[in-house]
Protein backbone atom coordinates (compact mmCIF):
# COMPACT_ATOMS: atom_id res chain seq x y z
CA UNK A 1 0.00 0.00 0.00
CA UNK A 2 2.90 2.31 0.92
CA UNK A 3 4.66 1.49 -2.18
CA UNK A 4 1.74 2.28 -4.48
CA UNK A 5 1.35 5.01 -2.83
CA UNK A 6 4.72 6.20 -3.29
CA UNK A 7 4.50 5.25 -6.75
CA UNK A 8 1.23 7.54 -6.94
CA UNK A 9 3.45 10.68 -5.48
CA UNK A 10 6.11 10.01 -7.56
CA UNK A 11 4.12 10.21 -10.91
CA UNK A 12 2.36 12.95 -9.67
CA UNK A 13 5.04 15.20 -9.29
CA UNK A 14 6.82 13.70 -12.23
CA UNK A 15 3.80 15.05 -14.46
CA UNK A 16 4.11 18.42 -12.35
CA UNK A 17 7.50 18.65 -13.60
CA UNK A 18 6.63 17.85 -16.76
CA UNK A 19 3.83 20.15 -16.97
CA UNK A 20 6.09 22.67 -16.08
CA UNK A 21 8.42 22.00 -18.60
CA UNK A 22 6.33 22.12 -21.07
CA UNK A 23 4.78 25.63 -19.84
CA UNK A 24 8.24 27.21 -19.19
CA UNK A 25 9.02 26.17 -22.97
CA UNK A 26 6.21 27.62 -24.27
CA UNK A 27 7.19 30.81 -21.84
CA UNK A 28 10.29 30.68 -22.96
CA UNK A 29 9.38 30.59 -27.02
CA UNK A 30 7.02 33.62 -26.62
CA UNK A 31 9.39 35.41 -24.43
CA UNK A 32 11.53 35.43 -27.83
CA UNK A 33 9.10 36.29 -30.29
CA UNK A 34 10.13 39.64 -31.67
CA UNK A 35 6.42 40.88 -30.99
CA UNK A 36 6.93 40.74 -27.51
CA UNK A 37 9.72 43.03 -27.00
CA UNK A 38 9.54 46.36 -26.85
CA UNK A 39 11.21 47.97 -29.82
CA UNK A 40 8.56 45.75 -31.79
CA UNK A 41 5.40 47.06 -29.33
CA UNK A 42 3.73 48.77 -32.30
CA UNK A 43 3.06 45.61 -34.42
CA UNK A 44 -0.03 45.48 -31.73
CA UNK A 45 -1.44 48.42 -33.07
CA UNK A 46 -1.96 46.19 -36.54
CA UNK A 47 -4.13 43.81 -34.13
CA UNK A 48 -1.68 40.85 -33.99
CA UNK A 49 -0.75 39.05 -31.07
CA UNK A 50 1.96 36.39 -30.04
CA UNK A 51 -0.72 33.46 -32.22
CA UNK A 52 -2.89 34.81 -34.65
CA UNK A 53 -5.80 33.48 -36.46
CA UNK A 54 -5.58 32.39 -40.08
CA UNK A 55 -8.91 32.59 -41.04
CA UNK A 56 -10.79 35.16 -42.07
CA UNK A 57 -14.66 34.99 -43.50
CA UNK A 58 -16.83 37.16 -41.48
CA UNK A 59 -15.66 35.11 -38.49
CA UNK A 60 -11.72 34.63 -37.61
CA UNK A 61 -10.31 31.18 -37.00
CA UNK A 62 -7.59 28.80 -38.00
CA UNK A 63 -7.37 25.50 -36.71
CA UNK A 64 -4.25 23.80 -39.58
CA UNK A 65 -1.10 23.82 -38.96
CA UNK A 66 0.71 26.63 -36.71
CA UNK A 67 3.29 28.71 -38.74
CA UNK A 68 6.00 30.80 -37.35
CA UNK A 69 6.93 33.63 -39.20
CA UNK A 70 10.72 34.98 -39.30
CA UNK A 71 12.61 38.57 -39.71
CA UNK A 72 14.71 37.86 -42.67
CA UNK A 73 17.20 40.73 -41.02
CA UNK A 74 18.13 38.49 -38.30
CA UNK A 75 16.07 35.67 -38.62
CA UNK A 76 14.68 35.21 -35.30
CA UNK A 77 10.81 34.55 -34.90
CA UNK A 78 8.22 37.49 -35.17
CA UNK A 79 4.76 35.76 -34.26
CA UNK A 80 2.34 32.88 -35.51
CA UNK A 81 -0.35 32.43 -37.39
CA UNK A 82 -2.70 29.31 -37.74
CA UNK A 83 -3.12 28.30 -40.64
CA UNK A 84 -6.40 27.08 -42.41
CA UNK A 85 -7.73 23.64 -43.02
CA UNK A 86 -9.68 22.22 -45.76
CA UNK A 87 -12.76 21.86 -43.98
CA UNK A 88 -12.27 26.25 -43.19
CA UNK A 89 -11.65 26.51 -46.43
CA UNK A 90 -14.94 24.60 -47.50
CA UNK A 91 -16.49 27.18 -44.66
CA UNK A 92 -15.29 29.97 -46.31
CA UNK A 93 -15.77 29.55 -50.06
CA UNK A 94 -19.98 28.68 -48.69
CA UNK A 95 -19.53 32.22 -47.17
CA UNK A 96 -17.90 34.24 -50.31
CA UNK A 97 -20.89 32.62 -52.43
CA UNK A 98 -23.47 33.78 -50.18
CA UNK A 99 -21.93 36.97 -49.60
CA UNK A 100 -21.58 38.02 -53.29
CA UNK A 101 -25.72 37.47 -53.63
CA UNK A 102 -25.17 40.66 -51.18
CA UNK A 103 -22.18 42.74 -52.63
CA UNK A 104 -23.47 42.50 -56.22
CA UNK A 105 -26.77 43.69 -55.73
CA UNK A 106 -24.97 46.94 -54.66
CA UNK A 107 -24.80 49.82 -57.08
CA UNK A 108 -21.27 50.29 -58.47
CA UNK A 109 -21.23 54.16 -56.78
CA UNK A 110 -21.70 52.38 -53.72
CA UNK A 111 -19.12 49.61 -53.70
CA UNK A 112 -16.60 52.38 -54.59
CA UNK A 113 -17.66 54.16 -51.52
CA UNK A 114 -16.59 51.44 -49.84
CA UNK A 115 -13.30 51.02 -51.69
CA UNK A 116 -12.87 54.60 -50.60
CA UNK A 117 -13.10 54.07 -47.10
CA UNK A 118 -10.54 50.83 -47.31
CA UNK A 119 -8.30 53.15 -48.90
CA UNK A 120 -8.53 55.92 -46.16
CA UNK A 121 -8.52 53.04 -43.25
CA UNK A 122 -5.27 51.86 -45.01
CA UNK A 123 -4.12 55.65 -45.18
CA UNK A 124 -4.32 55.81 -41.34
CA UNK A 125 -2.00 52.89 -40.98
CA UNK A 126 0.05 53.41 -43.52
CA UNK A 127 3.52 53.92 -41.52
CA UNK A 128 2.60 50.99 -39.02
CA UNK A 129 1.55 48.79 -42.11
CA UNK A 130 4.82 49.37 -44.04
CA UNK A 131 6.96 49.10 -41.04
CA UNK A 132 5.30 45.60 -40.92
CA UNK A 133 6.34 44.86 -44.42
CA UNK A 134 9.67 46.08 -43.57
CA UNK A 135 10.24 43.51 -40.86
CA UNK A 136 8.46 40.81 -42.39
CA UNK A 137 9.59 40.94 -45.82
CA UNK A 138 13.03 42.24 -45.85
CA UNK A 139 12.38 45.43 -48.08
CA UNK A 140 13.66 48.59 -46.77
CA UNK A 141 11.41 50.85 -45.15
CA UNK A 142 10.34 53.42 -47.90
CA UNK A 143 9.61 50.29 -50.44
CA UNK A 144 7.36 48.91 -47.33
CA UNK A 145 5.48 52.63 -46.94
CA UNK A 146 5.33 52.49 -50.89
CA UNK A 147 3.84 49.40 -51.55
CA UNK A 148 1.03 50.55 -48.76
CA UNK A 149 0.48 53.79 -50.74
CA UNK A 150 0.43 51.52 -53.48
CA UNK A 151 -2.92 49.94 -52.45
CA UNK A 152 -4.13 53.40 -51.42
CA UNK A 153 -3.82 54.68 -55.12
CA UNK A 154 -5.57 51.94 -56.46
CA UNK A 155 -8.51 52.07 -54.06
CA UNK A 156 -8.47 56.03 -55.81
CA UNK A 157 -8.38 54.86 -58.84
CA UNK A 158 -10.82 52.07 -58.42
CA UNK A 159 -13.55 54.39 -56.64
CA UNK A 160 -13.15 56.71 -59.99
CA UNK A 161 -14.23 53.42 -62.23
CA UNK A 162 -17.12 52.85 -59.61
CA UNK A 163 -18.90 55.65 -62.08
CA UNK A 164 -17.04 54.90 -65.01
CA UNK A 165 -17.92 51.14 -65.52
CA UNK A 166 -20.30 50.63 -68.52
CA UNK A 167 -20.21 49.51 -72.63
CA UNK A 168 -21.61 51.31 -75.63
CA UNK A 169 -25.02 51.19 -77.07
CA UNK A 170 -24.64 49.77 -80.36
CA UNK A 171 -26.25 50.47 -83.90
CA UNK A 172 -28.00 47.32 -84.81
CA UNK A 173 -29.36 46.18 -88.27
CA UNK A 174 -33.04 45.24 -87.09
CA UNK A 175 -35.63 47.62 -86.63
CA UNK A 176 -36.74 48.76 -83.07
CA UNK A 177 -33.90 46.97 -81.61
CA UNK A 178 -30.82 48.06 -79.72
CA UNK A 179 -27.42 46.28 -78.32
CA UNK A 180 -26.05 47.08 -75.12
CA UNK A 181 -22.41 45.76 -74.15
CA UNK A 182 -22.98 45.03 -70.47
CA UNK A 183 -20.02 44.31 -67.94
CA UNK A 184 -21.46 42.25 -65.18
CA UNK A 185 -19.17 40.94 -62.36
CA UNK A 186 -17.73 37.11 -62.66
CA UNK A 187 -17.97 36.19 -58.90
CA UNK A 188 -15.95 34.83 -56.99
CA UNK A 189 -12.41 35.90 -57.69
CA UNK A 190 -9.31 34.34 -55.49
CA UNK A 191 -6.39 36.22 -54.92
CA UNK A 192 -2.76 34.12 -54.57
CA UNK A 193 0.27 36.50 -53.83
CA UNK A 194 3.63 36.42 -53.89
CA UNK A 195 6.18 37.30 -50.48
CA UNK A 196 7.82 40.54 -52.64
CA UNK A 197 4.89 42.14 -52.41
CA UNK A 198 2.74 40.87 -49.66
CA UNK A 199 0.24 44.13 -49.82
CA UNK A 200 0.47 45.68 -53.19
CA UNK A 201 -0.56 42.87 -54.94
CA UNK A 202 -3.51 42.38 -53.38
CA UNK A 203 -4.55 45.50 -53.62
CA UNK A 204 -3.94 45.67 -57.10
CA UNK A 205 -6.78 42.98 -57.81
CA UNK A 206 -8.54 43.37 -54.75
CA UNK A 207 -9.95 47.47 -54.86
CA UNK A 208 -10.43 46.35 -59.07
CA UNK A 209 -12.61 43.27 -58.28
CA UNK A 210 -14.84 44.76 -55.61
CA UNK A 211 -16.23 47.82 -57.53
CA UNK A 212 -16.67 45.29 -60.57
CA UNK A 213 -19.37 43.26 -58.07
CA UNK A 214 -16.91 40.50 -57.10
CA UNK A 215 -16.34 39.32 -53.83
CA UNK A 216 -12.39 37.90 -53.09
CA UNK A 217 -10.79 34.82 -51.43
CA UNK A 218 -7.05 35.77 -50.65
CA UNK A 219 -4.16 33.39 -50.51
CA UNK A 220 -0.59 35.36 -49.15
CA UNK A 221 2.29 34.10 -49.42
CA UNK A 222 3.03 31.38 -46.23
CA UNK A 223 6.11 33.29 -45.45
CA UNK A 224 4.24 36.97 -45.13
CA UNK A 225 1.42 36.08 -43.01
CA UNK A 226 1.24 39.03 -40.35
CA UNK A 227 0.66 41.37 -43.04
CA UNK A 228 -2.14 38.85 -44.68
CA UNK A 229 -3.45 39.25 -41.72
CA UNK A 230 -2.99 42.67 -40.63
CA UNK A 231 -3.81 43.90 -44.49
CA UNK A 232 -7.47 41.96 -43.75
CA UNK A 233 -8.32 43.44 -40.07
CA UNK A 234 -7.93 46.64 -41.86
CA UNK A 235 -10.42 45.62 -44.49
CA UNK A 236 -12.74 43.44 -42.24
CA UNK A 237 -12.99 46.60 -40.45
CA UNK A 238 -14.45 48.88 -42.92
CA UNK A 239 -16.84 46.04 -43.94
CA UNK A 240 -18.01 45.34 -40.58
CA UNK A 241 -18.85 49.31 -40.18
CA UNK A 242 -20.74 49.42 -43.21
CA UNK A 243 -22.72 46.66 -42.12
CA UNK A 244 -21.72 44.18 -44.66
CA UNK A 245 -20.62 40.30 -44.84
CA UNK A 246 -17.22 40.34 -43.87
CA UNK A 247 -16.44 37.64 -46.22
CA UNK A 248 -16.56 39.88 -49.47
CA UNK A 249 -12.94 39.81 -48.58
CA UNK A 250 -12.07 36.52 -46.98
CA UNK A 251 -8.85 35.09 -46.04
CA UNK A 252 -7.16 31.58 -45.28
CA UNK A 253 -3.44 31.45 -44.82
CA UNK A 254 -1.98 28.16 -46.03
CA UNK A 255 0.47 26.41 -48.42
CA UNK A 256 0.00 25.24 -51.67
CA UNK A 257 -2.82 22.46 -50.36
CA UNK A 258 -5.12 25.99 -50.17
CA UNK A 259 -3.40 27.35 -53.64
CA UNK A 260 -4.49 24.09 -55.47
CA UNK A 261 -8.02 24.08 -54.04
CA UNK A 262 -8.61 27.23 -55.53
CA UNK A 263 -7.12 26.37 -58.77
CA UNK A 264 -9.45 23.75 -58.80
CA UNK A 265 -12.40 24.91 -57.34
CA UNK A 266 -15.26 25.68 -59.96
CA UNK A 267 -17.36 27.98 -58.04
CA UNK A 268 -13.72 30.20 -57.65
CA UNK A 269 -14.64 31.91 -60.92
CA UNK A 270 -10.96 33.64 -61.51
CA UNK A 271 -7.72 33.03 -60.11
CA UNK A 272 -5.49 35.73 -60.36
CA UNK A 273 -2.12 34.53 -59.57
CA UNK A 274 1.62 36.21 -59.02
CA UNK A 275 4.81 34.23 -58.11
CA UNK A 276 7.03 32.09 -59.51
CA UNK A 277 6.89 31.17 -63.24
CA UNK A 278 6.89 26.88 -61.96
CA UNK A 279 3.98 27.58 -59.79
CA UNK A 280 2.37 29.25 -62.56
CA UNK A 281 2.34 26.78 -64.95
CA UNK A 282 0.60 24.66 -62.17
CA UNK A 283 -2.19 27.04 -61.21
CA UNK A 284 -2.69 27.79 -64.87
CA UNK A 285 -3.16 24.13 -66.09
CA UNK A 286 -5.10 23.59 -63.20
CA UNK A 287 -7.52 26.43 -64.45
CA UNK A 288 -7.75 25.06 -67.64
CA UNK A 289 -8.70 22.21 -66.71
CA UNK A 290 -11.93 23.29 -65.61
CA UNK A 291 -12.34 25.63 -68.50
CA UNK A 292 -11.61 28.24 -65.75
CA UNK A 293 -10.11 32.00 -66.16
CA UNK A 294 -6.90 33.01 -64.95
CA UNK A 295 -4.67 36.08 -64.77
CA UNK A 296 -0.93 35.12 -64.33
CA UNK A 297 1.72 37.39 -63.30
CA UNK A 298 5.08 35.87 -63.33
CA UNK A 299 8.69 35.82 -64.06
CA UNK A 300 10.58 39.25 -65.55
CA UNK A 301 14.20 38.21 -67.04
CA UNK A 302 13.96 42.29 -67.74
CA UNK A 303 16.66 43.56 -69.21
CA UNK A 304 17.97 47.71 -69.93
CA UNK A 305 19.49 48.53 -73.14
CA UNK A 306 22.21 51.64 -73.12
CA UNK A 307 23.53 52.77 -76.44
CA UNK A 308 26.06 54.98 -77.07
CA UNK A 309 24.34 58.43 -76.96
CA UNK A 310 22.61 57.83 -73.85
CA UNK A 311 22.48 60.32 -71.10
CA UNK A 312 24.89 58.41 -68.24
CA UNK A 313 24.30 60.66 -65.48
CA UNK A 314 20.53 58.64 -65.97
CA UNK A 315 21.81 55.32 -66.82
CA UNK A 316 23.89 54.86 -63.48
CA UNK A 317 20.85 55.63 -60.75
CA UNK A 318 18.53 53.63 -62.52
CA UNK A 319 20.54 50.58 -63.27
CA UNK A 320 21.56 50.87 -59.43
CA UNK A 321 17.90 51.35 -58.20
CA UNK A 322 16.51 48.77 -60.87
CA UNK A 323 19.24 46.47 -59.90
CA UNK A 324 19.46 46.26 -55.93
CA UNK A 325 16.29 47.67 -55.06
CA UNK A 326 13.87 45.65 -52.93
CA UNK A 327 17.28 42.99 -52.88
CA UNK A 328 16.54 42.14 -56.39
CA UNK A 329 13.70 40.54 -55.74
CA UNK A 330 11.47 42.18 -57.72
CA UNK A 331 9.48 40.74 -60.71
CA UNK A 332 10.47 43.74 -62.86
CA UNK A 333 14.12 43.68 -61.53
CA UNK A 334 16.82 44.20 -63.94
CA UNK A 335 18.98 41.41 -64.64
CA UNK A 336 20.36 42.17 -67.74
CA UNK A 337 22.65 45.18 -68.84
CA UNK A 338 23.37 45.67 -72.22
CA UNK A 339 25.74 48.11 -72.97
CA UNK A 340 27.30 49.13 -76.13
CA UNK A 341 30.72 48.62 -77.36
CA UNK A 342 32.05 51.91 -76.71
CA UNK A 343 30.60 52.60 -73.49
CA UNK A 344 30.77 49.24 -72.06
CA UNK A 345 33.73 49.77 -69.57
CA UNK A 346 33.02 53.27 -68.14
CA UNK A 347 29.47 52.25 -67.27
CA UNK A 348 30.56 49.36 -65.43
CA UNK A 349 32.90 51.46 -63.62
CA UNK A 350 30.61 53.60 -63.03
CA UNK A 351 27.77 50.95 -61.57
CA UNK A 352 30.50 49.00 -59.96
CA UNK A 353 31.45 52.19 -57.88
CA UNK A 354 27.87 53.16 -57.25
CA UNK A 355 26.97 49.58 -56.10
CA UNK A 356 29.78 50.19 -53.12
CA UNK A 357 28.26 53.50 -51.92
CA UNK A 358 25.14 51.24 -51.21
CA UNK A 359 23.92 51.45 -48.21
CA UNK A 360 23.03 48.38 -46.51
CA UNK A 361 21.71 47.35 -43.03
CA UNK A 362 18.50 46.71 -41.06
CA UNK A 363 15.34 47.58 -43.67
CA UNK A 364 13.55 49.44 -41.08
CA UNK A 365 16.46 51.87 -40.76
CA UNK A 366 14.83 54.66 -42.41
CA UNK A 367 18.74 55.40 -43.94
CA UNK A 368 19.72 52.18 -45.17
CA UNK A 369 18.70 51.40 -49.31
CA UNK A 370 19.49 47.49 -49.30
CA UNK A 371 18.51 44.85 -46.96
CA UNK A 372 18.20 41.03 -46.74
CA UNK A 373 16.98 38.58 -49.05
CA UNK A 374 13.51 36.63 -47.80
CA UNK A 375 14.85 33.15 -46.89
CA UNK A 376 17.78 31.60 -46.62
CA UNK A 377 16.59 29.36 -49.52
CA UNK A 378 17.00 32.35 -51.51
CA UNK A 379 20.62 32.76 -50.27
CA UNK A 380 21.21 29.55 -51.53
CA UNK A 381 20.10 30.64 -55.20
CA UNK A 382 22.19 33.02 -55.12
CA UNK A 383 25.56 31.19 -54.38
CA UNK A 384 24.42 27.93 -56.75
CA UNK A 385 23.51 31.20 -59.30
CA UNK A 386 27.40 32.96 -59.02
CA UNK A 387 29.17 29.79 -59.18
CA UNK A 388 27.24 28.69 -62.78
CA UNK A 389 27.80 31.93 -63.49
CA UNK A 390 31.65 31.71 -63.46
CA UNK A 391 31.75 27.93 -64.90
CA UNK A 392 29.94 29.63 -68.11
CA UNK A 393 32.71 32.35 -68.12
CA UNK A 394 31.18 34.98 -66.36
CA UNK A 395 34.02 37.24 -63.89
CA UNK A 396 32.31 38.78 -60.89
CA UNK A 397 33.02 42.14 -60.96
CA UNK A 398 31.32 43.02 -57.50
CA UNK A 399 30.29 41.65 -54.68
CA UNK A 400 29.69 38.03 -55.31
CA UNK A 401 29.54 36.72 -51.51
CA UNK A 402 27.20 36.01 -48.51
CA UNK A 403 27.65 38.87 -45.62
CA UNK A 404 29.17 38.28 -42.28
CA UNK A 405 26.33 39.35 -40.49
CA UNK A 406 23.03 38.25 -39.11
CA UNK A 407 19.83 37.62 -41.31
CA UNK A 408 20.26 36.52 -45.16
CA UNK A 409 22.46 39.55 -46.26
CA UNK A 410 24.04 38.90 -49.60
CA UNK A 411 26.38 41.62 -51.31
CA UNK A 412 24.81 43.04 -54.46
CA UNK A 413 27.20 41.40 -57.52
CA UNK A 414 27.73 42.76 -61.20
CA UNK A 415 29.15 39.73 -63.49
CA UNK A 416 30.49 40.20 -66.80
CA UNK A 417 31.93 38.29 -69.57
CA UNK A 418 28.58 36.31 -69.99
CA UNK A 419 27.55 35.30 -73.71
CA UNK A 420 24.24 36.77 -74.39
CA UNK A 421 22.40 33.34 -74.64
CA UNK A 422 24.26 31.61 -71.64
CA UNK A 423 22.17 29.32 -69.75
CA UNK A 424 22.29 31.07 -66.64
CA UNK A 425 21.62 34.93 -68.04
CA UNK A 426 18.27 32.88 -69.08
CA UNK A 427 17.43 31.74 -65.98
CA UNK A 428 15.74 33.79 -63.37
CA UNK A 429 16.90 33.64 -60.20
CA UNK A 430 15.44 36.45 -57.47
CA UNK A 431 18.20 37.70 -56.64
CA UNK A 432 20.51 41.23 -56.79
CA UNK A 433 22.73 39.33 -59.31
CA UNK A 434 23.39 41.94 -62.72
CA UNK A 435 24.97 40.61 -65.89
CA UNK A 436 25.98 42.91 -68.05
CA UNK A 437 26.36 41.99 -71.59
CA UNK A 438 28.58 43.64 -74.62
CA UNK A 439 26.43 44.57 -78.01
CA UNK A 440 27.95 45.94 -81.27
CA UNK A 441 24.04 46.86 -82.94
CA UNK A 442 20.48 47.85 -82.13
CA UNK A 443 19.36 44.59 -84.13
CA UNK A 444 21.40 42.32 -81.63
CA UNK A 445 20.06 44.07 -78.80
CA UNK A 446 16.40 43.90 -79.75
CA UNK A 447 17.34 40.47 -80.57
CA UNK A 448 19.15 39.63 -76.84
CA UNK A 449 16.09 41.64 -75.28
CA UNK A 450 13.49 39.23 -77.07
CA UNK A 451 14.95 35.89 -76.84
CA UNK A 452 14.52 35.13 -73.13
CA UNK A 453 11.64 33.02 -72.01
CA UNK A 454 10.00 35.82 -69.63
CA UNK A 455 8.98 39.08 -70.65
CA UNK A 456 7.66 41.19 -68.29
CA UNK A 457 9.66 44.71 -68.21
CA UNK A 458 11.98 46.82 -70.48
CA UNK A 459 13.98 49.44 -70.91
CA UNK A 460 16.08 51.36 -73.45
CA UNK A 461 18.67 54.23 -72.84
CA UNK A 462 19.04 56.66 -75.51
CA UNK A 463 18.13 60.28 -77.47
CA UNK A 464 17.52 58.89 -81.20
CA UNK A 465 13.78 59.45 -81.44
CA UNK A 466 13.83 56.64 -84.64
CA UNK A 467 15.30 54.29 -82.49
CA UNK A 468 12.71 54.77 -79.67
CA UNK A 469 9.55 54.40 -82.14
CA UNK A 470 11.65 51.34 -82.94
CA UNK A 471 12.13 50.08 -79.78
CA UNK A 472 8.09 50.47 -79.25
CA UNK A 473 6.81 49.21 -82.39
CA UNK A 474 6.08 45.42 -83.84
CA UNK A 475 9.96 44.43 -84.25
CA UNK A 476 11.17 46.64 -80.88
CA UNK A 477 10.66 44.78 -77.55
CA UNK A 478 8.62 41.97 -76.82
CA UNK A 479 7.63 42.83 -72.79
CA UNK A 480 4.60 43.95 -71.51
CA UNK A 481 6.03 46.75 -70.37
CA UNK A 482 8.71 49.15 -72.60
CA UNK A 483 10.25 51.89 -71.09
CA UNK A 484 12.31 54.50 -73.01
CA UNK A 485 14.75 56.32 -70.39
CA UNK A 486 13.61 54.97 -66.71
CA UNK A 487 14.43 51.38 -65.18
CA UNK A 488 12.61 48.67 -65.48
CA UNK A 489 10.86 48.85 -62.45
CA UNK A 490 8.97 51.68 -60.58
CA UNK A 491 5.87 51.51 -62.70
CA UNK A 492 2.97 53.20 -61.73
CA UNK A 493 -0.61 52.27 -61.09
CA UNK A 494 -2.27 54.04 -63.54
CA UNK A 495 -2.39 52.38 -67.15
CA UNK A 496 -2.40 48.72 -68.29
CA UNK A 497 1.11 47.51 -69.10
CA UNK A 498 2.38 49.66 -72.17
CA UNK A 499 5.17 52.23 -72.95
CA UNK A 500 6.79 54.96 -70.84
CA UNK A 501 9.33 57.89 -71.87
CA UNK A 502 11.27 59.79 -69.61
CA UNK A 503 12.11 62.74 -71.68
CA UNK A 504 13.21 65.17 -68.96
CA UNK A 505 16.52 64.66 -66.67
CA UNK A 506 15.73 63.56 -63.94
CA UNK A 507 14.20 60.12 -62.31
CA UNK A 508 11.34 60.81 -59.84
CA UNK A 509 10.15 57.20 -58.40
CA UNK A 510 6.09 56.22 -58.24
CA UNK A 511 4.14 55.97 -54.72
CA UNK A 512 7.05 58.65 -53.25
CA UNK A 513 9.70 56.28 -53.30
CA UNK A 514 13.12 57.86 -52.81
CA UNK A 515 16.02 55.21 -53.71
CA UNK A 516 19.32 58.08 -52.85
């Protein structure tokens, strides 16, 4: 009797001890989280907490897997965020469908009220919001602030369409008869974004699809969550006051179990993708397969052009900016230089010397232009990428190595030598890796510009009008977007992808963005 009882005591304070293990573990792990400290206080002002719900659609929830995400600057643990399961996903597409029989029946004027008030909600968080990106996503802070003001110009621009949406009245042969062209809304339209921009994006498609009548599912990226979730408490918000379904924009955080449901979901009447060109593929075959629509936005090899009478004093800040901004990770980053014969050397000087003047550190440093790369994956990309790089000939002219510091810091690296059709100046890797490549004639350099696989961005440097109607007509570039004296990135929110020309001197950014 003694012994059992013994036995009992000993098991009970073994499980004490255990219990208390466990608890100063779990202590312990939130003690570290980065949203506990103090220097990080104001990430409560965005509504998140140490675990965060995944789960947004009218209701918040999140019962899948728990997620931890990470600072890329130092790589230590920010918060979590659960993630959502199939059966919440089920949940929430139910919810979207029944909430669109409420959002459509809403007079375009009105929805873009509403889009106004998102974008003025946004407006009040704006600092907070892109500090968030900052930390989250590695970009430094002005790109962070920028992307916010990003969304903000297209919930402007969006409210402006709320009055402008409509299709002519057409002649028609028969008597007594008329044809309208009428633009009704699709749906249901689902939202997958990419970690580079885990705001902008969304609000790209997101203030477009809600004045059209559609109601959204959104998919961020599983290494951004916070701001998926911070981005929708904002949002839920404005819904909730306005006495409407909070599910017109719904969330569930997840991997690509989540990202293939919608691809394959019927009743998700569009999938508007951005990320990788792989994934792409995926999502669009999946589409098709259901007879489904799709916008894709993928991979940029982009590359700028720079004859021989081009203005340098522009050539140099934009190659820089276009180059190493956002850590190269940018879909309409420049990863391609081609410089003529005869200016070839000075620019790379040039470039070379700028790139050391760049000033790197912590993102949220409101003085520093370069910071980390997102994941240590992409760290490894960019070693595997400078090491094929030299095998094919290439000679690193800068940088070229991983920094001796904490978080995924990687020096920005300009590579020459490179034939123009090299396997690795045709493969896009996200990363602040330029190669510059020698031409001799406009023809070869349309021709180098043309022949990669993606096509996204472009950009030509010089002051020979004929060569810039060239450059934009049927045998010019072959990008969505052609540029005539600016980078290839920067572009601004109001046209569809097309041409601009810079024909001043100087380089003002979009969305305020100073890059000096």
């Amino acid at each position: 009797m003694q012994r059992c009882f013994t036995l009992t005591i000993v098991r009970h304070w073994a499980l004490r001890k255990k219990l208390f293990t466990i608890s100063y573990q779990q202590s312990a792990a939130m003690s570290t989280l980065l949203i506990n400290q103090p220097k990080y206080a104001w990430l409560k002002e965005l509504g998140l907490s140490e675990d965060n719900d995944g789960v947004y659609n009218g209701n918040w929830g999140g019962k899948g897997e728990v997620i931890t995400s990470y600072c890329p600057a130092n790589n230590e643990p920010i918060a979590r965020v659960r993630q959502a399961t199939m059966a919440e996903y089920e949940e929430t597409v139910q919810k979207l469908r029944d909430a669109w029989k409420v959002w459509a029946d809403i007079p375009a004027p009105k929805r873009g009220e509403i889009v106004r008030q998102i974008g003025d909600a946004l407006r009040k968080k704006i600092k907070v919001l892109g500090s968030l990106v900052s930390l989250e996503m590695g970009k430094i802070y002005v790109e962070g602030v920028g992307e916010v003001q990003e969304y903000v110009d297209v919930c402007d621009y969006a409210v402006g369409l709320s009055r402008m949406i409509g299709g002519p009245v057409l002649p028609s042969e028969r008597p007594g008869h008329a044809l309208i062209e009428m633009w009704n809304p699709v749906g249901l339209v689902g939202i997958i974004t990419a970690f580079n921009f885990p705001v902008a994006v969304y609000g790209w498609n997101n203030a477009i699809a809600l004045i059209c009548g559609n109601v959204c599912l959104w998919k961020g990226a599983p290494t951004t969550p916070l701001t998926s979730v911070a981005v929708t408490k904002i949002v839920a918000e404005v819904l909730e006051q306005n006495n409407l379904p909070g599910a017109i924009c719904s969330m569930t955080c997840g991997g690509a179990d989540i990202g293939t449901a919608m691809s394959k979901d019927e009743r998700v009447d569009l999938v508007s993708f951005t990320g990788s060109t792989h994934v792409g593929k995926m999502v669009a075959m999946l589409v098709q397969e259901r007879f489904g629509r799709n916008l894709l936005e993928l991979g940029g090899n982009n590359a700028i052009i720079v004859f021989e009478d081009a203005d340098l004093n522009l050539v140099v800040p934009s190659a820089v900016f276009a180059s190493v901004g956002t850590a190269g990770q940018r879909c309409t980053t420049t990863r391609r230089l081609m410089l003529h014969g005869s200016i070839h050397d000075v620019v790379v000087e040039r470039v070379a010397k700028a790139y050391k003047q760049v000033r790197i550190g912590d993102p949220w440093d409101r003085n520093t232009m370069y910071g980390p790369l997102h994941t240590k994956q992409a760290v490894d990309q960019y070693l595997a990428a400078i090491e094929q790089a030299k095998q094919q000939g290439g000679t690193v002219v800068c940088g070229g190595k991983v920094m001796d510091r904490p978080g995924n810091y990687v020096e920005p690296t300009i590579i020459t030598g490179l034939a123009h059709d090299a396997p690795i100046v045709h493969t896009e890797t996200f990363v602040p890796i330029l190669y510059v490549l020698k031409f001799q004639t406009e023809e070869e350099a349309f021709a180098w510009n043309n022949e990669v696989k993606q096509g996204l961005s472009s950009s030509i440097f010089t002051k020979d009008m004929g060569r810039v109607f060239r450059w934009l007509g049927p045998k010019g570039s072959d990008c969505g977007i052609v540029n005539v004296n600016i980078p290839t990135s920067g572009a601004e929110i109001g046209g569809a992808f097309g041409a601009t020309i810079n024909y001043s001197k100087d380089l003002p950014l979009a969305q305020g963005i100073k890059f000096e």
